[in-house]
C-alpha atoms as a PDB file:
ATOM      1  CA  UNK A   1      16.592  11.583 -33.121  1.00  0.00           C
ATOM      2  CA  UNK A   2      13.424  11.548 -31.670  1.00  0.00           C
ATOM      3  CA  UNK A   3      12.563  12.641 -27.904  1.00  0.00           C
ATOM      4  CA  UNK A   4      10.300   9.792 -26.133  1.00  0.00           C
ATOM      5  CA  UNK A   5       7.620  11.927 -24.682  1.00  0.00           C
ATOM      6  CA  UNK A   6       5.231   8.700 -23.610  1.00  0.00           C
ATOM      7  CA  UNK A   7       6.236   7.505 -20.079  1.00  0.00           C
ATOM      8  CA  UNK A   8       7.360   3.695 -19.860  1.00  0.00           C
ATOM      9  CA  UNK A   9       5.366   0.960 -17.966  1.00  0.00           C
ATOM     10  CA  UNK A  10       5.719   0.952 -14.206  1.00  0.00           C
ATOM     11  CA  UNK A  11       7.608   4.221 -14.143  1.00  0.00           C
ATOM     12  CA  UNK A  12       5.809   5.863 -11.812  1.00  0.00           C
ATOM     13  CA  UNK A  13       7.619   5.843  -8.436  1.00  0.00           C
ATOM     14  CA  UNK A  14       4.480   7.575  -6.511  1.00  0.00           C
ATOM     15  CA  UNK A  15       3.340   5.340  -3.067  1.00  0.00           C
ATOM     16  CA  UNK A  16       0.661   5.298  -1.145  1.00  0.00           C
ATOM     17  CA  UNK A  17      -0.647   3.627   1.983  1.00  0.00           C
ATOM     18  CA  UNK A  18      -4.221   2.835   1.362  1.00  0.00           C
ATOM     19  CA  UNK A  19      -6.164   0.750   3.440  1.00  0.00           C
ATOM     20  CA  UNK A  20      -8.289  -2.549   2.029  1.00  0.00           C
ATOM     21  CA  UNK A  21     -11.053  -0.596   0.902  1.00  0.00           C
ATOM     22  CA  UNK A  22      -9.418   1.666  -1.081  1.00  0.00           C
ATOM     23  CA  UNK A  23     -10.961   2.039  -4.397  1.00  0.00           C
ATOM     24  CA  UNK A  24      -7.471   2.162  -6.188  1.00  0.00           C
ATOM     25  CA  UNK A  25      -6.271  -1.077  -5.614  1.00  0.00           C
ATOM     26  CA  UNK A  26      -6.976  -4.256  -7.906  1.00  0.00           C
ATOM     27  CA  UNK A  27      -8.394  -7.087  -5.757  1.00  0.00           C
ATOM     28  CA  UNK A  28      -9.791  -8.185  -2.835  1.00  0.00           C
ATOM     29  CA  UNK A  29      -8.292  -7.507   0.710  1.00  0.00           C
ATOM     30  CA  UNK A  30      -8.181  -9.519   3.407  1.00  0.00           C
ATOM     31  CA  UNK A  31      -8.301  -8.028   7.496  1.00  0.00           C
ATOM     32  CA  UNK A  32      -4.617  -9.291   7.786  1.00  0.00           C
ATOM     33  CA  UNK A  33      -3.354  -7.802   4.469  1.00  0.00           C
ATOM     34  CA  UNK A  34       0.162  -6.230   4.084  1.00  0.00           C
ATOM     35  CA  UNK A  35       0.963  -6.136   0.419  1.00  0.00           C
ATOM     36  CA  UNK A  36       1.806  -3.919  -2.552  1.00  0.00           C
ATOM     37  CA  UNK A  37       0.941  -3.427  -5.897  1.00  0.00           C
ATOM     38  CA  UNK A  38       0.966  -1.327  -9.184  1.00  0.00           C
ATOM     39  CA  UNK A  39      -0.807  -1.235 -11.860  1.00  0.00           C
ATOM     40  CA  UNK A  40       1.694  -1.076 -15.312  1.00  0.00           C
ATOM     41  CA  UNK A  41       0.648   2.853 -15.426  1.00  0.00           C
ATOM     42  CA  UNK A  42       0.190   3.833 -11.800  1.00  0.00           C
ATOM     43  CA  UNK A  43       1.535   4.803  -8.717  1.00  0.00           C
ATOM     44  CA  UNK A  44       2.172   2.181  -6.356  1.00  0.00           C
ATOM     45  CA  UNK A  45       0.112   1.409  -3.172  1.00  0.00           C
ATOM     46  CA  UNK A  46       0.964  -0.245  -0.094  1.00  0.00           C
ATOM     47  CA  UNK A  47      -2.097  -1.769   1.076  1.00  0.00           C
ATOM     48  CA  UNK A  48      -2.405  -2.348   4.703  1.00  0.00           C
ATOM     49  CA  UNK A  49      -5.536  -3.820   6.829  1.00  0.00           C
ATOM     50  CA  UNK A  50      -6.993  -3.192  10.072  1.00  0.00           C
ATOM     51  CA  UNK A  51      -5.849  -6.200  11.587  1.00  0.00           C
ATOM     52  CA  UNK A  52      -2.582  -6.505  10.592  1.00  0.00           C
ATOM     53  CA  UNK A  53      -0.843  -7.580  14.340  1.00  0.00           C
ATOM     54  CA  UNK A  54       2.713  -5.402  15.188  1.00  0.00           C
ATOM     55  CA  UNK A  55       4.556  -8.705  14.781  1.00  0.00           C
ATOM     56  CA  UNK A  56       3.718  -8.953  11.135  1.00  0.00           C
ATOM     57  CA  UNK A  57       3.863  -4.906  10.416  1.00  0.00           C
ATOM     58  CA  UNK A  58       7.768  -4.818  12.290  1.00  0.00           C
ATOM     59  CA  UNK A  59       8.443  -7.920  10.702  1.00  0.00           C
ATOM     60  CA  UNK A  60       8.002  -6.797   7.181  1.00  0.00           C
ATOM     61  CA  UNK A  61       8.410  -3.120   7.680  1.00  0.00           C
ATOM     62  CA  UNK A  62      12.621  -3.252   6.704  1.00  0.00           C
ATOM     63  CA  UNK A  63      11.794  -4.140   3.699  1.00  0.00           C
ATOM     64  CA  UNK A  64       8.848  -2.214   3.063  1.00  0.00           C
ATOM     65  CA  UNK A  65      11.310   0.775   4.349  1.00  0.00           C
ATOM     66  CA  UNK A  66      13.980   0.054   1.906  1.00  0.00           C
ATOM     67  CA  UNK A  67      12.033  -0.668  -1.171  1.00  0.00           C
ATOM     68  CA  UNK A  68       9.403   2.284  -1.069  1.00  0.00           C
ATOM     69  CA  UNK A  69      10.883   5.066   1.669  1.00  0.00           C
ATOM     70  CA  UNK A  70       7.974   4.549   4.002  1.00  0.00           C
ATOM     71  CA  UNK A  71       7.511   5.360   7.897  1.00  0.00           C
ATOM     72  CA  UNK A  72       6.059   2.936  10.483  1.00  0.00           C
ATOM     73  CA  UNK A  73       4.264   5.751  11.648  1.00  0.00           C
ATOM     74  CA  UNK A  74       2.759   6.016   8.146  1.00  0.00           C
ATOM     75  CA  UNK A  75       1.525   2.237   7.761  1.00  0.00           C
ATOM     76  CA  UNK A  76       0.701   2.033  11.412  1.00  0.00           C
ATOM     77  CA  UNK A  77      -1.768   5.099  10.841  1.00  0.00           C
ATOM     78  CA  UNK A  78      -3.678   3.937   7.987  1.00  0.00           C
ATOM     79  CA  UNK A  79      -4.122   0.158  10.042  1.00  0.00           C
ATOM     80  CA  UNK A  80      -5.205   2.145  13.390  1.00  0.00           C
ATOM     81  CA  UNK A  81      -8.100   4.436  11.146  1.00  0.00           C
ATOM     82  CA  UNK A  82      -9.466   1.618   9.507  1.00  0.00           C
ATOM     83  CA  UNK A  83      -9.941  -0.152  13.271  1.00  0.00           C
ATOM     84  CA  UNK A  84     -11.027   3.211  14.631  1.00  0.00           C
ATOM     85  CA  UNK A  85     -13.443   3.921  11.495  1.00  0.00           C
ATOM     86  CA  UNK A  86     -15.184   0.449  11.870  1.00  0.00           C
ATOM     87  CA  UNK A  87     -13.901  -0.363   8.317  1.00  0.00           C
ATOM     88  CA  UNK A  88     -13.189  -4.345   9.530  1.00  0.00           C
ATOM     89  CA  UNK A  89     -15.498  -5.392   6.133  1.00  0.00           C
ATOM     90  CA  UNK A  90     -12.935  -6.369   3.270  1.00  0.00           C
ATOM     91  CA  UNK A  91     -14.248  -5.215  -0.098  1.00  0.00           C
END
């Protein structure tokens, strides 16, 4: 019996918090933009934008929590540099 050495598609259980200009992720952002994604042989990234309002982020954060292990205090750092860092242009 052979031992699989190549990994399978979307087994990589890495995540990030980027923000929309991260050069990682696939498409365009918008401002307002809490999503995820993964490419079929990459980690997966939460993408989060600089004005994403606190209503939306604790709204969605349970499951964004449950799913992928992350902190508010992660997502709300990336939003709060990108507003900080002038970043407000979508890619």
């Amino acid at each position: 019996m052979a031992i699989e050495t190549l990994p399978r598609d979307f087994s990589d259980t890495r995540v990030f918090v980027v923000g929309i200009n991260d050069r990682h992720t696939h498409h365009r952002h918008e401002l307002d933009d809490l999503s995820y994604e993964q490419a079929f042989d990459g980690p997966r990234y939460i993408v989060i934008g600089p004005a994403v309002s606190d209503e939306k982020l604790a709204r969605n954060f349970p499951d964004l929590a449950a799913r992928f292990g992350v902190t508010l205090a992660q997502l709300q750092a990336v939003r709060d540099h990108q507003a900080k860092a002038g970043e407000a242009q979508p890619a």
